[in-house]
C-alpha atoms as a PDB file:
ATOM      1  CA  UNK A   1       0.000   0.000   0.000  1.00  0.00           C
ATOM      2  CA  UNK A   2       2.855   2.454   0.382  1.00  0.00           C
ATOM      3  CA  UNK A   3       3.614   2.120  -3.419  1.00  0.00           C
ATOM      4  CA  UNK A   4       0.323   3.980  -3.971  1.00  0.00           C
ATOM      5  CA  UNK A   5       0.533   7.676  -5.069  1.00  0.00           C
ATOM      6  CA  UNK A   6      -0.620   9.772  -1.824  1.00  0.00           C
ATOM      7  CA  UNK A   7      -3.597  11.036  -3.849  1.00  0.00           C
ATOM      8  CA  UNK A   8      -6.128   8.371  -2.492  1.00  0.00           C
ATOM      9  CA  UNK A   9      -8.345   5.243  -3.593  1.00  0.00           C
ATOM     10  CA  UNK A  10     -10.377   7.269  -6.169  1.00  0.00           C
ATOM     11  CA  UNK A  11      -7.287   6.808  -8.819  1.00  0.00           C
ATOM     12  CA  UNK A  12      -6.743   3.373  -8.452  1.00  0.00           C
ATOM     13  CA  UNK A  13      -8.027   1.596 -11.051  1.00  0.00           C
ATOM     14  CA  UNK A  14     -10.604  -1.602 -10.820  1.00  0.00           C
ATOM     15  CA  UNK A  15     -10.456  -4.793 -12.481  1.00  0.00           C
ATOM     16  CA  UNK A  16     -13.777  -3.858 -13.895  1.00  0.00           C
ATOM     17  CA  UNK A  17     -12.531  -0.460 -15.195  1.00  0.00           C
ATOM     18  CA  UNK A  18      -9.302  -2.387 -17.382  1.00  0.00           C
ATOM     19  CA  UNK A  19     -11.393  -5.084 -18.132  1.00  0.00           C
ATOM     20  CA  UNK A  20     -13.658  -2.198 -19.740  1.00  0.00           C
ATOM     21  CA  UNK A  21     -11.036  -0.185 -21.150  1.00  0.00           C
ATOM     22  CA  UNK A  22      -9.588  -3.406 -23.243  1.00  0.00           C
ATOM     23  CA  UNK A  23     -13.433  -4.143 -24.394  1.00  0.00           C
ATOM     24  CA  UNK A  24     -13.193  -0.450 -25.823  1.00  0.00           C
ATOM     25  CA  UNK A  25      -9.636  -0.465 -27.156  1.00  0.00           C
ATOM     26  CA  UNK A  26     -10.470  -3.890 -29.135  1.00  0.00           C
ATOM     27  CA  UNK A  27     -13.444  -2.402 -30.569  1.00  0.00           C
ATOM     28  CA  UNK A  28     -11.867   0.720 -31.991  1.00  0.00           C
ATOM     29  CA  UNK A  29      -8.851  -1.982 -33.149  1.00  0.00           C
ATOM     30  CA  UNK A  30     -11.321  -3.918 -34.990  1.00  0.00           C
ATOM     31  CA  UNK A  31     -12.951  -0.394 -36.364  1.00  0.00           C
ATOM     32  CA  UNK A  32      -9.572   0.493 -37.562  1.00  0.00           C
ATOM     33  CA  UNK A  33      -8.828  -2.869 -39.207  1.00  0.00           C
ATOM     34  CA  UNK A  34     -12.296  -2.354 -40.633  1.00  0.00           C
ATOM     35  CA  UNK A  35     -11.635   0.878 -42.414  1.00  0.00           C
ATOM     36  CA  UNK A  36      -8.186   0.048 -43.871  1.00  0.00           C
ATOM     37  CA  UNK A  37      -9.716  -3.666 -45.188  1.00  0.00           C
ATOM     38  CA  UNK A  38     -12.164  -0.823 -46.648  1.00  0.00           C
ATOM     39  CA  UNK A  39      -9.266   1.173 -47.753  1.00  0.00           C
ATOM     40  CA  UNK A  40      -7.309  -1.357 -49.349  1.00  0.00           C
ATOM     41  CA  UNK A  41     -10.339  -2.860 -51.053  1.00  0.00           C
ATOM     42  CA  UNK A  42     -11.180   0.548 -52.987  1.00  0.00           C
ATOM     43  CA  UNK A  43      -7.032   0.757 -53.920  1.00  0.00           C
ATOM     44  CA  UNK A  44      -7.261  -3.037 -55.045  1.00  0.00           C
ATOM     45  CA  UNK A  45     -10.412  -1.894 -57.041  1.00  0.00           C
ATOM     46  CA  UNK A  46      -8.672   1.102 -58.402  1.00  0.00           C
ATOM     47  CA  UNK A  47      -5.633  -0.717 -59.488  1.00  0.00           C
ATOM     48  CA  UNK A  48      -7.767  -3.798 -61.233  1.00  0.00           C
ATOM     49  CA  UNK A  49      -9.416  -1.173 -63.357  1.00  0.00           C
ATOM     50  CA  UNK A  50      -6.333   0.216 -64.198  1.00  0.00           C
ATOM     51  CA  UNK A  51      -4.494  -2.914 -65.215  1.00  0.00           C
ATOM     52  CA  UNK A  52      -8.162  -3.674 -66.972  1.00  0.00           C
ATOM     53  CA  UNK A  53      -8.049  -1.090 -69.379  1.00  0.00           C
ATOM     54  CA  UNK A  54      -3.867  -0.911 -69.787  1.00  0.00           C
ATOM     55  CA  UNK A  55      -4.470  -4.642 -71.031  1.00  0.00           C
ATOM     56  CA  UNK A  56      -7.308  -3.871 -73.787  1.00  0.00           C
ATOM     57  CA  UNK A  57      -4.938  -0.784 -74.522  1.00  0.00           C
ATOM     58  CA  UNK A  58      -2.135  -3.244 -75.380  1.00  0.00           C
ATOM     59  CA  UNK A  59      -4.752  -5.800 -77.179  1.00  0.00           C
ATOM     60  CA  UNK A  60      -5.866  -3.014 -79.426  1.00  0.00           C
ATOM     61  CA  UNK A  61      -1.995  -2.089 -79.722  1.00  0.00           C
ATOM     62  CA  UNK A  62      -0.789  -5.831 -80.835  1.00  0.00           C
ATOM     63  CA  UNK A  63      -3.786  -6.366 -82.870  1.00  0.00           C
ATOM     64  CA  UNK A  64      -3.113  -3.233 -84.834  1.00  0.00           C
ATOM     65  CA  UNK A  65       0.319  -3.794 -85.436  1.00  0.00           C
ATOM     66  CA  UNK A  66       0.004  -7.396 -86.134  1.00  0.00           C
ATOM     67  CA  UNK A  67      -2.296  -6.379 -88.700  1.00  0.00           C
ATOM     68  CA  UNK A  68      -0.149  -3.483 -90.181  1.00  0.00           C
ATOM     69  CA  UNK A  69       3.159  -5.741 -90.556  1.00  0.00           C
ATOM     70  CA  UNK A  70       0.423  -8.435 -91.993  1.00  0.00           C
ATOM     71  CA  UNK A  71      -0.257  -5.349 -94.762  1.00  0.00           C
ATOM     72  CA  UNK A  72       3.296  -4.575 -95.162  1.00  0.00           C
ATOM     73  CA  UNK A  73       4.297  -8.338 -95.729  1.00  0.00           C
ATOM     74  CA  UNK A  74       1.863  -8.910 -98.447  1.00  0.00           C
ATOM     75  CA  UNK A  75       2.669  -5.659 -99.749  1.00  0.00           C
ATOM     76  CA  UNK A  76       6.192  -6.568-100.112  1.00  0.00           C
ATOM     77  CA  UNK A  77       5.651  -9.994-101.947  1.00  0.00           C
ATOM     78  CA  UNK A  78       3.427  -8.478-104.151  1.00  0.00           C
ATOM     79  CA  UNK A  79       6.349  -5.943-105.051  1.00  0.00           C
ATOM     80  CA  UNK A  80       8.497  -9.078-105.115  1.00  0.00           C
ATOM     81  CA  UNK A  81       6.011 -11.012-107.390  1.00  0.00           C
ATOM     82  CA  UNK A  82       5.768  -7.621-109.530  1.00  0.00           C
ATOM     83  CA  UNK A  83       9.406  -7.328-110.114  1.00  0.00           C
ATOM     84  CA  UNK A  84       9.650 -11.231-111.261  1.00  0.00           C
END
């Protein structure tokens, strides 16, 4: 009892009182996890749509330049078959 501050029993915590104060420090810890699971959802979502519509980008890309060396092959054998 001499360890205790000489400011009396009415700041001495209870059992009850940190048993209560965990009860609300895990609930705002599991509101926090909450809001970054939220968080990293909408990035996860952002980034998705992003890589989405980079890979129809490089579709459109490959298709159009498979399809312009395609025109420039035959081109060139028809030149070839020309010059024959």
């Amino acid at each position: 009892m001499e360890m205790l501050p000489p400011s009396g029993w009415g700041d001495v915590a209870t059992r009850q009182r940190v048993d209560a104060l965990e009860r609300d420090m895990d609930l705002r810890f599991q509101l926090v996890d909450q809001r970054f699971d939220m968080l990293e959802a909408k990035v996860e979502a952002r980034i998705d749509a992003g890589f989405a519509a980079l890979e129809a980008r490089m579709v459109r890309w490959f298709v159009g330049t498979g399809v312009a060396r395609l025109g420039a092959l035959s081109g060139l054998g028809g030149l070839v078959l020309a010059l024959r």
